[in-house]
PDB file of N, CA and C in Angstrom:
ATOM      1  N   UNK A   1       0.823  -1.198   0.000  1.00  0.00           N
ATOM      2  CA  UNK A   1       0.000   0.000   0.000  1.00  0.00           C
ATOM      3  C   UNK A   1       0.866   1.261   0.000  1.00  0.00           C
ATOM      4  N   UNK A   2       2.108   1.496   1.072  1.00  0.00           N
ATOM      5  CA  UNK A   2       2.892   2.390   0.876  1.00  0.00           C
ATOM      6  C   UNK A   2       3.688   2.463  -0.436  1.00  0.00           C
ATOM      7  N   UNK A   3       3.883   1.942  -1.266  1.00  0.00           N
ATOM      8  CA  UNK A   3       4.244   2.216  -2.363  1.00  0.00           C
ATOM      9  C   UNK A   3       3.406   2.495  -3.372  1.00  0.00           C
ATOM     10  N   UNK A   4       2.123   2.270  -3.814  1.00  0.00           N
ATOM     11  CA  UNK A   4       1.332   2.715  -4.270  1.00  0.00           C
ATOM     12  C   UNK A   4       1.109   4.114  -3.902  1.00  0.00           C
ATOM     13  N   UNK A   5       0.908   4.344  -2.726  1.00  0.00           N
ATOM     14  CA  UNK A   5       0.405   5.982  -1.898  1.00  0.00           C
ATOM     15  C   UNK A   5       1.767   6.644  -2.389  1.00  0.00           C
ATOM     16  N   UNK A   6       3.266   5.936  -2.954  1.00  0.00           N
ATOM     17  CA  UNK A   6       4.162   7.034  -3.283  1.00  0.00           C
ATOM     18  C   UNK A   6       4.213   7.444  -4.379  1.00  0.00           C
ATOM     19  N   UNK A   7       3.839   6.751  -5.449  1.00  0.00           N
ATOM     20  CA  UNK A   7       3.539   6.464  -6.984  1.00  0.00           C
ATOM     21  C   UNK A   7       2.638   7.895  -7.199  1.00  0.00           C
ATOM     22  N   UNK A   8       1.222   7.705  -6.138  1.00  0.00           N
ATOM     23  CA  UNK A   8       0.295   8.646  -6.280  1.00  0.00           C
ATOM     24  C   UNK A   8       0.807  10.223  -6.165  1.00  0.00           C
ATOM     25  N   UNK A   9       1.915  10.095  -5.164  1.00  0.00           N
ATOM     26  CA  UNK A   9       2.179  11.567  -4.320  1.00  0.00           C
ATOM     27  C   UNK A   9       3.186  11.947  -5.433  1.00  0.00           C
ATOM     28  N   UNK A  10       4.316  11.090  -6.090  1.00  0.00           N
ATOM     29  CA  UNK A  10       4.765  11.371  -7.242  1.00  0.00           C
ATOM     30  C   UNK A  10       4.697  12.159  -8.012  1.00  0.00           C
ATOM     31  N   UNK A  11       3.579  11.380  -8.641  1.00  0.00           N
ATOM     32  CA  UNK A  11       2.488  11.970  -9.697  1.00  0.00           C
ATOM     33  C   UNK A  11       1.561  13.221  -9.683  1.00  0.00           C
ATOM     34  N   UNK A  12       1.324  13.677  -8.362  1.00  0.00           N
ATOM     35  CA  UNK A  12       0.420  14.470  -8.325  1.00  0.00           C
ATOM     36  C   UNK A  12       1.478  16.134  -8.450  1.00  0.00           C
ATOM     37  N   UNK A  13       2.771  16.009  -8.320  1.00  0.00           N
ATOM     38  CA  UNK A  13       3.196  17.203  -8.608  1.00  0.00           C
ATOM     39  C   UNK A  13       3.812  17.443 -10.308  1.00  0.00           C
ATOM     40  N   UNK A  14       3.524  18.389 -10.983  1.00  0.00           N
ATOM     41  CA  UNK A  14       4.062  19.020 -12.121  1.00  0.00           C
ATOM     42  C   UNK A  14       4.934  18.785 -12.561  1.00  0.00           C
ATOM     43  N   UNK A  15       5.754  19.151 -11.861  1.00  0.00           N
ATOM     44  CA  UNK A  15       7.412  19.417 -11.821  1.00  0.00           C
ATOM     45  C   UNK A  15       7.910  17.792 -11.839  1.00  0.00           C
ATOM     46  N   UNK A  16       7.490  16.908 -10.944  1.00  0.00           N
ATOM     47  CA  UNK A  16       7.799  15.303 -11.177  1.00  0.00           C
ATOM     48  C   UNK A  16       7.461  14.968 -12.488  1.00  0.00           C
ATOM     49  N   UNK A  17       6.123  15.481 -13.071  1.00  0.00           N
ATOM     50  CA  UNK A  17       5.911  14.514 -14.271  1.00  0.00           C
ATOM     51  C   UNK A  17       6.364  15.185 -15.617  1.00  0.00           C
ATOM     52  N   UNK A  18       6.830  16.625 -14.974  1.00  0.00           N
ATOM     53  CA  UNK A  18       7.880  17.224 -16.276  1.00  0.00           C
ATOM     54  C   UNK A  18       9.415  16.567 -16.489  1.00  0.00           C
ATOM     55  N   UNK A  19      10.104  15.962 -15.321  1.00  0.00           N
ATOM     56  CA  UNK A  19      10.599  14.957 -15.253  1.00  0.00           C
ATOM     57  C   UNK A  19      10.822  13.945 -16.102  1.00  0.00           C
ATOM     58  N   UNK A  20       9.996  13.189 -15.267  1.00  0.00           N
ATOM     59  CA  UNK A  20       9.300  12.190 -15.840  1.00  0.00           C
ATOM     60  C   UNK A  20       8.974  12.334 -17.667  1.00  0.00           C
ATOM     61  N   UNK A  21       8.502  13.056 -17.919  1.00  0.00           N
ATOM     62  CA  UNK A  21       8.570  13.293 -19.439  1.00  0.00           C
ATOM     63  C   UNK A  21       9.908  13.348 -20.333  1.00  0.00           C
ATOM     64  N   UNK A  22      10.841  14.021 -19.891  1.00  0.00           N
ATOM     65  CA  UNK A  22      12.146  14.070 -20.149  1.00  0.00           C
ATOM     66  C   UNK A  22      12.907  13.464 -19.992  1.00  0.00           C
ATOM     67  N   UNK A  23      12.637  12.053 -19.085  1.00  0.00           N
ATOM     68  CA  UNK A  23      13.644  11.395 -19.026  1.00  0.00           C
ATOM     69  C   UNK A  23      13.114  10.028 -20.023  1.00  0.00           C
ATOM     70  N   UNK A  24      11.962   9.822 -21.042  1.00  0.00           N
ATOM     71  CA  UNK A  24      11.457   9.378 -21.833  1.00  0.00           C
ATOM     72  C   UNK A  24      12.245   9.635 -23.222  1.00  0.00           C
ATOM     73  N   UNK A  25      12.751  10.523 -23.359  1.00  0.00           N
ATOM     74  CA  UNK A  25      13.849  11.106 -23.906  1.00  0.00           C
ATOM     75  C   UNK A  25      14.773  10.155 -24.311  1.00  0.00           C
ATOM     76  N   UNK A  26      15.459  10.876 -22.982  1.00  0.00           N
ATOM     77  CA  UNK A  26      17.050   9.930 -22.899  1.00  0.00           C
ATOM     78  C   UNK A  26      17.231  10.118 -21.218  1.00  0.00           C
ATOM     79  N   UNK A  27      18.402   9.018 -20.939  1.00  0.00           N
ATOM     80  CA  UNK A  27      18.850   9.366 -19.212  1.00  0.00           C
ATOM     81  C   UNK A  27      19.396  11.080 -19.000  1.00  0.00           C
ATOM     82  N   UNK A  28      19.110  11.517 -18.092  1.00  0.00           N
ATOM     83  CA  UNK A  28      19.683  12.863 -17.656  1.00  0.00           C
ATOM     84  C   UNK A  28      20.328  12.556 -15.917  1.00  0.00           C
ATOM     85  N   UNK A  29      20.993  13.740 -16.076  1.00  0.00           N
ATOM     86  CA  UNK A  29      22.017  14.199 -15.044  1.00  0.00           C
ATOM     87  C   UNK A  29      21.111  15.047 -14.099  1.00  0.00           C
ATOM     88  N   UNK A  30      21.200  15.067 -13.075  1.00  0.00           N
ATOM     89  CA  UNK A  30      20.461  16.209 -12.446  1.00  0.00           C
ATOM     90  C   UNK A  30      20.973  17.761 -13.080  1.00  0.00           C
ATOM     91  N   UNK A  31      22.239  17.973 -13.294  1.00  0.00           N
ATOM     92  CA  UNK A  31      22.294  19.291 -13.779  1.00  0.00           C
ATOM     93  C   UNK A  31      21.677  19.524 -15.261  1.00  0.00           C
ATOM     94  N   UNK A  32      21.171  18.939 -15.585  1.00  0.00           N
ATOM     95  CA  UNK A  32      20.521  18.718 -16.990  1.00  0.00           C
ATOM     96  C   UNK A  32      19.078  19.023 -16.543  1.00  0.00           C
ATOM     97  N   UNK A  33      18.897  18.055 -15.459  1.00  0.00           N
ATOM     98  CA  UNK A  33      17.290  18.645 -15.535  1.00  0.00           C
ATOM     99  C   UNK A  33      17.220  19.787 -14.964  1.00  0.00           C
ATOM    100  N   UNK A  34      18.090  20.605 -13.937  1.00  0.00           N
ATOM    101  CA  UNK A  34      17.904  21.759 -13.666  1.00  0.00           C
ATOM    102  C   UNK A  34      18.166  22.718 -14.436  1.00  0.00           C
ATOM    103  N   UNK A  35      18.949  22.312 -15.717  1.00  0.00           N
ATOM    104  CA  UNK A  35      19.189  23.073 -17.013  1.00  0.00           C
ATOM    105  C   UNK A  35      17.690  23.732 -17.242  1.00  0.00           C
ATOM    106  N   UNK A  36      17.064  22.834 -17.616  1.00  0.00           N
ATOM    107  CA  UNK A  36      16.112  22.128 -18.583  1.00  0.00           C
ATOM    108  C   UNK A  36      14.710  22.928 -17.718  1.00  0.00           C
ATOM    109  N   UNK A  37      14.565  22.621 -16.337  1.00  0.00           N
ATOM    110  CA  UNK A  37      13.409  23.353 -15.154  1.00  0.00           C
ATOM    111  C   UNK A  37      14.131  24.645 -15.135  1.00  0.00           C
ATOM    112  N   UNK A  38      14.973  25.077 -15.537  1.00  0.00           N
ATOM    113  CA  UNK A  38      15.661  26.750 -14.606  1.00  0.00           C
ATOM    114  C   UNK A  38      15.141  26.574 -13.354  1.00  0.00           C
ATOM    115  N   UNK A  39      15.481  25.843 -12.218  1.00  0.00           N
ATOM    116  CA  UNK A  39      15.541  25.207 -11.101  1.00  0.00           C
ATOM    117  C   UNK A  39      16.970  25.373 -10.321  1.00  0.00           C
ATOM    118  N   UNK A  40      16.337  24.949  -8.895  1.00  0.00           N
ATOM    119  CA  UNK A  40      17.831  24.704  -8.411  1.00  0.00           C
ATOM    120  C   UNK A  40      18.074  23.300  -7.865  1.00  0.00           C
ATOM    121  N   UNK A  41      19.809  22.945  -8.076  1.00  0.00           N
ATOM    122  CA  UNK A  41      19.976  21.423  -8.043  1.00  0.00           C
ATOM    123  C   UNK A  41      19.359  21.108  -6.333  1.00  0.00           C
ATOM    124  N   UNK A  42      19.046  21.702  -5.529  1.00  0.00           N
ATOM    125  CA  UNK A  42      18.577  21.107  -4.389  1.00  0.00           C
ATOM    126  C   UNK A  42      16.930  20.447  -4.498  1.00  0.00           C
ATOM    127  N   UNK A  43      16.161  21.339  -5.504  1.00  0.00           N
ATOM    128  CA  UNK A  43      14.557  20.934  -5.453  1.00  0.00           C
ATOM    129  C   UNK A  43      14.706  20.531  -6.565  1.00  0.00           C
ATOM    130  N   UNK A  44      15.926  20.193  -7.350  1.00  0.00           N
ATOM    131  CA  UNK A  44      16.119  19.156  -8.204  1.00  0.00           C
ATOM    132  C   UNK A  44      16.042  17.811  -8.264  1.00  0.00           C
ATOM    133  N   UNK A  45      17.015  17.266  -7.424  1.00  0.00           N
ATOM    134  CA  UNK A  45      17.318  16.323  -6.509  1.00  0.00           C
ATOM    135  C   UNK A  45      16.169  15.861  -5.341  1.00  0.00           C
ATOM    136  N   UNK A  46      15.687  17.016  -4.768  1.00  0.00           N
ATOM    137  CA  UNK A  46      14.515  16.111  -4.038  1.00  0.00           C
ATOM    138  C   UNK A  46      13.254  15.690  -4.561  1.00  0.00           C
ATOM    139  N   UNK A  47      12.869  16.337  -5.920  1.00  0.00           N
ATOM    140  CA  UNK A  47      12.020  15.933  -6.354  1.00  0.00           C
ATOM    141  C   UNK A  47      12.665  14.361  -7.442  1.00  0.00           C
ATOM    142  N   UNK A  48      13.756  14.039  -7.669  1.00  0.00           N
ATOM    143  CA  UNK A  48      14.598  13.322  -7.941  1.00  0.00           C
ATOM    144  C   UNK A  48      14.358  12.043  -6.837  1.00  0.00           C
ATOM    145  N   UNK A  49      14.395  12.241  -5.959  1.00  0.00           N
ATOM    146  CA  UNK A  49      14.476  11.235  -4.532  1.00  0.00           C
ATOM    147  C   UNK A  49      13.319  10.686  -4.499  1.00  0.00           C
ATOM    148  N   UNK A  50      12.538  11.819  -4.543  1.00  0.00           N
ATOM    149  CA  UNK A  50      10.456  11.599  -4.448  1.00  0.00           C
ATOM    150  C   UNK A  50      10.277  10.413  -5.670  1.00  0.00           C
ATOM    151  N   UNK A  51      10.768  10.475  -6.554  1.00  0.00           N
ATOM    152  CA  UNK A  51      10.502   9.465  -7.921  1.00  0.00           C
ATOM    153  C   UNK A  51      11.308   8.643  -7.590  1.00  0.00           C
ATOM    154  N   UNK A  52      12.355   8.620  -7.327  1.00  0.00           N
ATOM    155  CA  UNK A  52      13.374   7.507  -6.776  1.00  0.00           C
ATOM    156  C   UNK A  52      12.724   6.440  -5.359  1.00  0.00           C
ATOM    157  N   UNK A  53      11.914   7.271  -4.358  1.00  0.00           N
ATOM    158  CA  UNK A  53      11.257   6.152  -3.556  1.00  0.00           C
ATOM    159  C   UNK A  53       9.957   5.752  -4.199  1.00  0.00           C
ATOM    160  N   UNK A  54       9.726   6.386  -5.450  1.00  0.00           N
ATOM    161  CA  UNK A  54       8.183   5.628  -5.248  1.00  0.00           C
ATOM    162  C   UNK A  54       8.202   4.574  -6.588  1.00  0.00           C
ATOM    163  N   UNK A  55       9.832   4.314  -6.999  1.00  0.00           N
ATOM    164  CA  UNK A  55      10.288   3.231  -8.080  1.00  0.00           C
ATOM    165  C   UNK A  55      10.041   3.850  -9.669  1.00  0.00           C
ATOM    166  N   UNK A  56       9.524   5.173  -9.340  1.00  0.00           N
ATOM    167  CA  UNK A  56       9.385   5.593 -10.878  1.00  0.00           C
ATOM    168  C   UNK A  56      10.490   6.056 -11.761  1.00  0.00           C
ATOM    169  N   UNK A  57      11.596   6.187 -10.921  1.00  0.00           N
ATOM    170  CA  UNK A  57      13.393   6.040 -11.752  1.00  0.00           C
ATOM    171  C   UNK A  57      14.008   5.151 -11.098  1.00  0.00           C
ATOM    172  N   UNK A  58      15.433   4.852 -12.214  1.00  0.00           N
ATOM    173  CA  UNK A  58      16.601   4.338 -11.067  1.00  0.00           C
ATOM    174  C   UNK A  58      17.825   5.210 -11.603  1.00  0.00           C
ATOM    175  N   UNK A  59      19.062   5.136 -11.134  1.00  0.00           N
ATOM    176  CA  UNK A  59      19.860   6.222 -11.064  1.00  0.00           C
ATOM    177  C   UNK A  59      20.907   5.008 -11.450  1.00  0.00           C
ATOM    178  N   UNK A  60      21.779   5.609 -12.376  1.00  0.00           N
ATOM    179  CA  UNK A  60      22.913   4.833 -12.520  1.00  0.00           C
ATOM    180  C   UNK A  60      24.310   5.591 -12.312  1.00  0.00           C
ATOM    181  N   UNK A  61      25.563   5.308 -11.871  1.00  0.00           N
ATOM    182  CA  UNK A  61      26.890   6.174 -11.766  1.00  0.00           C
ATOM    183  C   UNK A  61      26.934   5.859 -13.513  1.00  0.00           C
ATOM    184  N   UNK A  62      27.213   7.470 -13.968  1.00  0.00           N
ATOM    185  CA  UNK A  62      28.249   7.454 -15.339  1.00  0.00           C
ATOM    186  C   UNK A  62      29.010   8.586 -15.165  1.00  0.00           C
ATOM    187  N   UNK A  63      30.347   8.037 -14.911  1.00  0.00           N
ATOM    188  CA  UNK A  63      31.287   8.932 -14.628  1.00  0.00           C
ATOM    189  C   UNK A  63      31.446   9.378 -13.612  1.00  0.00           C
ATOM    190  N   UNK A  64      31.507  11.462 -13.983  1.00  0.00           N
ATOM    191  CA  UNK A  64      31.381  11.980 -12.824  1.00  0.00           C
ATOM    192  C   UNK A  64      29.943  11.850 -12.498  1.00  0.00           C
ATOM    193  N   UNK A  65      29.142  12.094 -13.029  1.00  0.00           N
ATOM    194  CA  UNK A  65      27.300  11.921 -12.835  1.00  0.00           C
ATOM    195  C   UNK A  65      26.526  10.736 -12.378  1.00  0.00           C
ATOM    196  N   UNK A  66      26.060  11.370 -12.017  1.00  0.00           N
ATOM    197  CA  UNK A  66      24.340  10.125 -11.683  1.00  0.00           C
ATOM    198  C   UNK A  66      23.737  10.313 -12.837  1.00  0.00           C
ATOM    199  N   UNK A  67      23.714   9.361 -13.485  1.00  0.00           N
ATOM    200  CA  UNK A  67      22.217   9.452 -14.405  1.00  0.00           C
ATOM    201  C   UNK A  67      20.991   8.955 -14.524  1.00  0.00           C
ATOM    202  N   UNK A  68      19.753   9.411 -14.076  1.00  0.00           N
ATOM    203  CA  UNK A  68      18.916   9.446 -13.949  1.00  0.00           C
ATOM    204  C   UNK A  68      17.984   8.828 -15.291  1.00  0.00           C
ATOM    205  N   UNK A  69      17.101   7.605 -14.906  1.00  0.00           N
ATOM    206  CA  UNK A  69      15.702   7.311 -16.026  1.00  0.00           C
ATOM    207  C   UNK A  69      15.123   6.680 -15.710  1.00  0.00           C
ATOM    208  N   UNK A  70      14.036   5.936 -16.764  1.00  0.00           N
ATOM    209  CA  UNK A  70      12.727   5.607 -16.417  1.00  0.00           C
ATOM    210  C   UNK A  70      13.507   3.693 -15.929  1.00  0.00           C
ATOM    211  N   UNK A  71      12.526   3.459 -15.369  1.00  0.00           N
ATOM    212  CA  UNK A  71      12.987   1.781 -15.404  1.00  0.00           C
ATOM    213  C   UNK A  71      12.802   1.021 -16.169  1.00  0.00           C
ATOM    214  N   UNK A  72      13.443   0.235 -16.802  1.00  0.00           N
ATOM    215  CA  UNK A  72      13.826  -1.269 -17.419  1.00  0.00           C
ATOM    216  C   UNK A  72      12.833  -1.855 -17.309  1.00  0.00           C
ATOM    217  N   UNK A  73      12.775  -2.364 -15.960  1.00  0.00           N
ATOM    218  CA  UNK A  73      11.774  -3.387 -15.543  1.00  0.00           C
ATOM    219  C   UNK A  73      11.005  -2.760 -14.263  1.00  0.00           C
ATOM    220  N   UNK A  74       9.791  -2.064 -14.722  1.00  0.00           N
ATOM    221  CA  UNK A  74       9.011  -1.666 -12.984  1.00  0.00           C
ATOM    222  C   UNK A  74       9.026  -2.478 -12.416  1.00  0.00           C
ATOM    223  N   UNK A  75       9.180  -1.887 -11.109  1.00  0.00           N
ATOM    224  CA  UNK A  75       8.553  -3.254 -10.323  1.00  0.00           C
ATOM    225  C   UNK A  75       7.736  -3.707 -10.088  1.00  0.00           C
ATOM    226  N   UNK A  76       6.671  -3.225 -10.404  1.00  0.00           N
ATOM    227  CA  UNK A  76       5.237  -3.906 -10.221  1.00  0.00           C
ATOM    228  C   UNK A  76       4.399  -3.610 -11.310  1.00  0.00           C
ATOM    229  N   UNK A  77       3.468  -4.752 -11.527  1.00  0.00           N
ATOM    230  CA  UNK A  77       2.485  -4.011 -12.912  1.00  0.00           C
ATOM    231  C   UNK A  77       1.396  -2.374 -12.433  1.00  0.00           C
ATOM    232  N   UNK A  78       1.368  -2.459 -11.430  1.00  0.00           N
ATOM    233  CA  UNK A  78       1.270  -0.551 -11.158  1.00  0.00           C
ATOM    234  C   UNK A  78       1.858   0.129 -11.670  1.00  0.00           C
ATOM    235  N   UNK A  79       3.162  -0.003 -11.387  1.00  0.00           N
ATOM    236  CA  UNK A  79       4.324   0.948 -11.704  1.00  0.00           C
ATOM    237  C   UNK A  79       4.558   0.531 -13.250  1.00  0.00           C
ATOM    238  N   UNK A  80       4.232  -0.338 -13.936  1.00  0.00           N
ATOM    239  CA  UNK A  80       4.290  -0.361 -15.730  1.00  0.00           C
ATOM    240  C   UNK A  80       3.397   0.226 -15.708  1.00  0.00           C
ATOM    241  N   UNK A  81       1.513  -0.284 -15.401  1.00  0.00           N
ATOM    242  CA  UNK A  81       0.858   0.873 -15.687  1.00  0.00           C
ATOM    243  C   UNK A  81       0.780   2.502 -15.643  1.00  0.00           C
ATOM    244  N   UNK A  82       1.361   3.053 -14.620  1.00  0.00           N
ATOM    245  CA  UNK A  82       1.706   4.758 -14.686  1.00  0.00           C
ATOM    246  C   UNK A  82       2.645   5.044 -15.320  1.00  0.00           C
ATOM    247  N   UNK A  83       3.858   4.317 -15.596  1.00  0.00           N
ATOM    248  CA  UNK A  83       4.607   4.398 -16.697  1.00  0.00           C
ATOM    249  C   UNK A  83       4.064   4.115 -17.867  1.00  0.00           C
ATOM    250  N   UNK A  84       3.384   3.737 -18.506  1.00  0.00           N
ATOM    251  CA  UNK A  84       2.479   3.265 -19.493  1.00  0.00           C
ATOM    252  C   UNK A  84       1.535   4.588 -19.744  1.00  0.00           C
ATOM    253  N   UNK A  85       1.032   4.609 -19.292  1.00  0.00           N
ATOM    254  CA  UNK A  85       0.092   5.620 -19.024  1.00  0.00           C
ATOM    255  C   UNK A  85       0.424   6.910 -19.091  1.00  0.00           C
ATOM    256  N   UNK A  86       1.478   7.378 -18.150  1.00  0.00           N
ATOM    257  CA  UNK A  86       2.361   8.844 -18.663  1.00  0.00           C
ATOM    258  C   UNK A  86       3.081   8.984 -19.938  1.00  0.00           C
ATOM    259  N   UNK A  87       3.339   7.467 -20.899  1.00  0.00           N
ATOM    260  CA  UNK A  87       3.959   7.916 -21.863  1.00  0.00           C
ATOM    261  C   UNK A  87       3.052   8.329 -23.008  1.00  0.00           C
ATOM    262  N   UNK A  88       1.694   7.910 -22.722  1.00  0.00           N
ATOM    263  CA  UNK A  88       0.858   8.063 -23.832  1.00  0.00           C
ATOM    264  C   UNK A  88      -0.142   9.590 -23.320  1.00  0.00           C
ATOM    265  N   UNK A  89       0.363   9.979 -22.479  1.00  0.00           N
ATOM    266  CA  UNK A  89      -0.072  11.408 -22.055  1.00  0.00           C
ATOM    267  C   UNK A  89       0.972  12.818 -22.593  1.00  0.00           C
ATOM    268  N   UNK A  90      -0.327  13.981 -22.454  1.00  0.00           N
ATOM    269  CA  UNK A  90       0.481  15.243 -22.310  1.00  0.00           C
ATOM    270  C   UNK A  90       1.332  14.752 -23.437  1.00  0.00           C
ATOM    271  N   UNK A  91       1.083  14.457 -25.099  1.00  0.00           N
ATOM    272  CA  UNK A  91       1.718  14.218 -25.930  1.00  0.00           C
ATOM    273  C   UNK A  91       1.775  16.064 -27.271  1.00  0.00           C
ATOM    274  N   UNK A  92       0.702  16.145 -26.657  1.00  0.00           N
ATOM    275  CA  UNK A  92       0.084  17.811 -27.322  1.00  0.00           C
ATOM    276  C   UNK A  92       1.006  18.940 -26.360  1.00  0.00           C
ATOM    277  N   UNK A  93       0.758  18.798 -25.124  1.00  0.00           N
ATOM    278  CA  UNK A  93       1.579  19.711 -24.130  1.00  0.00           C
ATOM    279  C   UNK A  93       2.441  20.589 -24.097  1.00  0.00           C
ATOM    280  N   UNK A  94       2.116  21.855 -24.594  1.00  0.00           N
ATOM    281  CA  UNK A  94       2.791  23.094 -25.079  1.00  0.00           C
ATOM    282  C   UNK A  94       5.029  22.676 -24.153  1.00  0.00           C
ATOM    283  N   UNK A  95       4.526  22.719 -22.624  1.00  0.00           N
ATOM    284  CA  UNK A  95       5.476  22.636 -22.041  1.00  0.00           C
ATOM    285  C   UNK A  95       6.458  21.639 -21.864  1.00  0.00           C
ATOM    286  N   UNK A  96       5.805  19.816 -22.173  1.00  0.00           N
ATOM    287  CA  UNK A  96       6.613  19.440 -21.931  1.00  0.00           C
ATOM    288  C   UNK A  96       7.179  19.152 -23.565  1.00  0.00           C
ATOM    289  N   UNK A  97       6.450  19.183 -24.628  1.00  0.00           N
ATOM    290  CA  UNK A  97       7.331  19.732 -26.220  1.00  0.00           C
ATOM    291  C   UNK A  97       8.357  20.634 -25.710  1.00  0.00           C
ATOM    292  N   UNK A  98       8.387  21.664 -25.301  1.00  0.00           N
ATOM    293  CA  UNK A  98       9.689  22.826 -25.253  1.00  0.00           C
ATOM    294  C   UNK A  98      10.793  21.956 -24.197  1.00  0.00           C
ATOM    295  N   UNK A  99      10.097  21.478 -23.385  1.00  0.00           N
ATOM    296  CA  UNK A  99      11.477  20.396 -22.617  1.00  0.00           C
ATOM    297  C   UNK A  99      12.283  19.607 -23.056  1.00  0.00           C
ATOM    298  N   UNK A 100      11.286  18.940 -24.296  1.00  0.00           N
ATOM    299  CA  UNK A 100      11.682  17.763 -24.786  1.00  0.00           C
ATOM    300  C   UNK A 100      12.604  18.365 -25.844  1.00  0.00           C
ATOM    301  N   UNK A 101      12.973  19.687 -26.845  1.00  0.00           N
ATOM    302  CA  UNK A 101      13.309  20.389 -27.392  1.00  0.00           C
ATOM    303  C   UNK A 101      14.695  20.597 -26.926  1.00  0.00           C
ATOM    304  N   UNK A 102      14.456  20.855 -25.486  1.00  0.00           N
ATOM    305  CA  UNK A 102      15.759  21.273 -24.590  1.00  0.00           C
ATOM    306  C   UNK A 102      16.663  20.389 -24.534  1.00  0.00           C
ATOM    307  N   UNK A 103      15.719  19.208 -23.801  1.00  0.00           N
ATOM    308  CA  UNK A 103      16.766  17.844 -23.368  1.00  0.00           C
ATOM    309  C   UNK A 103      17.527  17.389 -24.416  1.00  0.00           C
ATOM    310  N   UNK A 104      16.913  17.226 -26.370  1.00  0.00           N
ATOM    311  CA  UNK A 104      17.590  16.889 -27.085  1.00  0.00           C
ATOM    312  C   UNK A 104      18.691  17.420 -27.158  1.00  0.00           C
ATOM    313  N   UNK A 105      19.158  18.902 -26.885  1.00  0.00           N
ATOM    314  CA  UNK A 105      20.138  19.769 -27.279  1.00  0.00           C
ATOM    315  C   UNK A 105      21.210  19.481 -26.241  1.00  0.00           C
ATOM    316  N   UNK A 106      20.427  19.786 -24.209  1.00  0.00           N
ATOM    317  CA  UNK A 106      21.799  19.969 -23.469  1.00  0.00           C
ATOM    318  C   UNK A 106      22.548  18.464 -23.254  1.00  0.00           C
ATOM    319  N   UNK A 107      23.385  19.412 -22.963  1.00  0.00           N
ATOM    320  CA  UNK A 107      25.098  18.576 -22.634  1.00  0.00           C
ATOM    321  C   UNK A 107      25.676  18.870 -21.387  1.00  0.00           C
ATOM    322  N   UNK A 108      25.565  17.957 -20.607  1.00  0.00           N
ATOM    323  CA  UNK A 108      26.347  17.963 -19.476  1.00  0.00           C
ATOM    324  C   UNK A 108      27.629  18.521 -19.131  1.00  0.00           C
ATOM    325  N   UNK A 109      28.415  18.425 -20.167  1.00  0.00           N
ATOM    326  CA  UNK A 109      29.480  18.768 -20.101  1.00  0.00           C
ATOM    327  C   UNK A 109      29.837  19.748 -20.407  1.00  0.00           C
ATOM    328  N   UNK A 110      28.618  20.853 -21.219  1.00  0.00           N
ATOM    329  CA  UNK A 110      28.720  22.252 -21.440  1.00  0.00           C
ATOM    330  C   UNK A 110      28.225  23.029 -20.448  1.00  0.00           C
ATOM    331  N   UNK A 111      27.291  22.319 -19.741  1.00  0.00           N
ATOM    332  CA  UNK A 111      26.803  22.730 -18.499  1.00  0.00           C
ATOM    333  C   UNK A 111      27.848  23.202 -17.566  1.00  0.00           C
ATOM    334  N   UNK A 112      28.162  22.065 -17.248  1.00  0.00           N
ATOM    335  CA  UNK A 112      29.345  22.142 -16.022  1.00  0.00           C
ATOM    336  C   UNK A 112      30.785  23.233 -16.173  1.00  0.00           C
ATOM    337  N   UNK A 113      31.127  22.770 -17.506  1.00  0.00           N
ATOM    338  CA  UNK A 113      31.975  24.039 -17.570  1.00  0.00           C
ATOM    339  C   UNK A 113      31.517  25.241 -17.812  1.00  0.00           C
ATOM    340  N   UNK A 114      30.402  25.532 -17.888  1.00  0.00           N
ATOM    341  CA  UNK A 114      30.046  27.263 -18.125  1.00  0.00           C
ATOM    342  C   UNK A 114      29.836  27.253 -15.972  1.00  0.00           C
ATOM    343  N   UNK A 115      29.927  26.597 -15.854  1.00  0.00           N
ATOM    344  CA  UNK A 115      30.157  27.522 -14.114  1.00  0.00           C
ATOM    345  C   UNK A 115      31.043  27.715 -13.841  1.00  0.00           C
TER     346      UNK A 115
END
């Protein structure tokens, strides 16, 4: 039940399922998605964590980075269904088109060195 109730709480914020949209994409870096949100890497990352406990990413080391995406294998047919389900959503979506626009372009590594 607690994992279901995290799936839900997930989902119910914006900013997670703009995420979530972008990482449909390709894997991202957290500084990528804060590229990408004009965000900061702290409510980056926790909204990062929030999808990370409720199984809707997994995080892999590449390199210097974490990279962040959707799962392989959900773990549960819940978690295929909302994954399922968000990919065939918000396909019209003024905002997450301009994300998806973004994510194709940034580079981690242009990121990091422009600080």
């Amino acid at each position: 039940m607690k994992k279901t109730t995290k799936v839900f709480k997930a989902l119910s914020d914006e900013t997670r399922v703009r995420i979530l949209k972008m990482l449909e994409t390709r894997p991202l870096c957290v500084c990528e998605i804060q590229y990408v949100l004009k965000g900061s890497q702290p409510n980056v990352s926790h909204h990062l964590k929030t999808l990370y406990e409720a199984g809707l990413v997994e995080s892999k080391k590449d390199g210097l980075w974490i990279a962040y995406r959707l799962p392989e294998k959900p773990e549960t047919p819940f978690h295929a269904a909302a994954l399922t389900l968000l990919r065939k959503s918000l396909v019209a979506d003024e905002t997450v088109k301009r994300d998806k626009t973004v994510v194709s372009s940034v580079n981690r590594i242009e990121i990091t060195c422009r600080k």
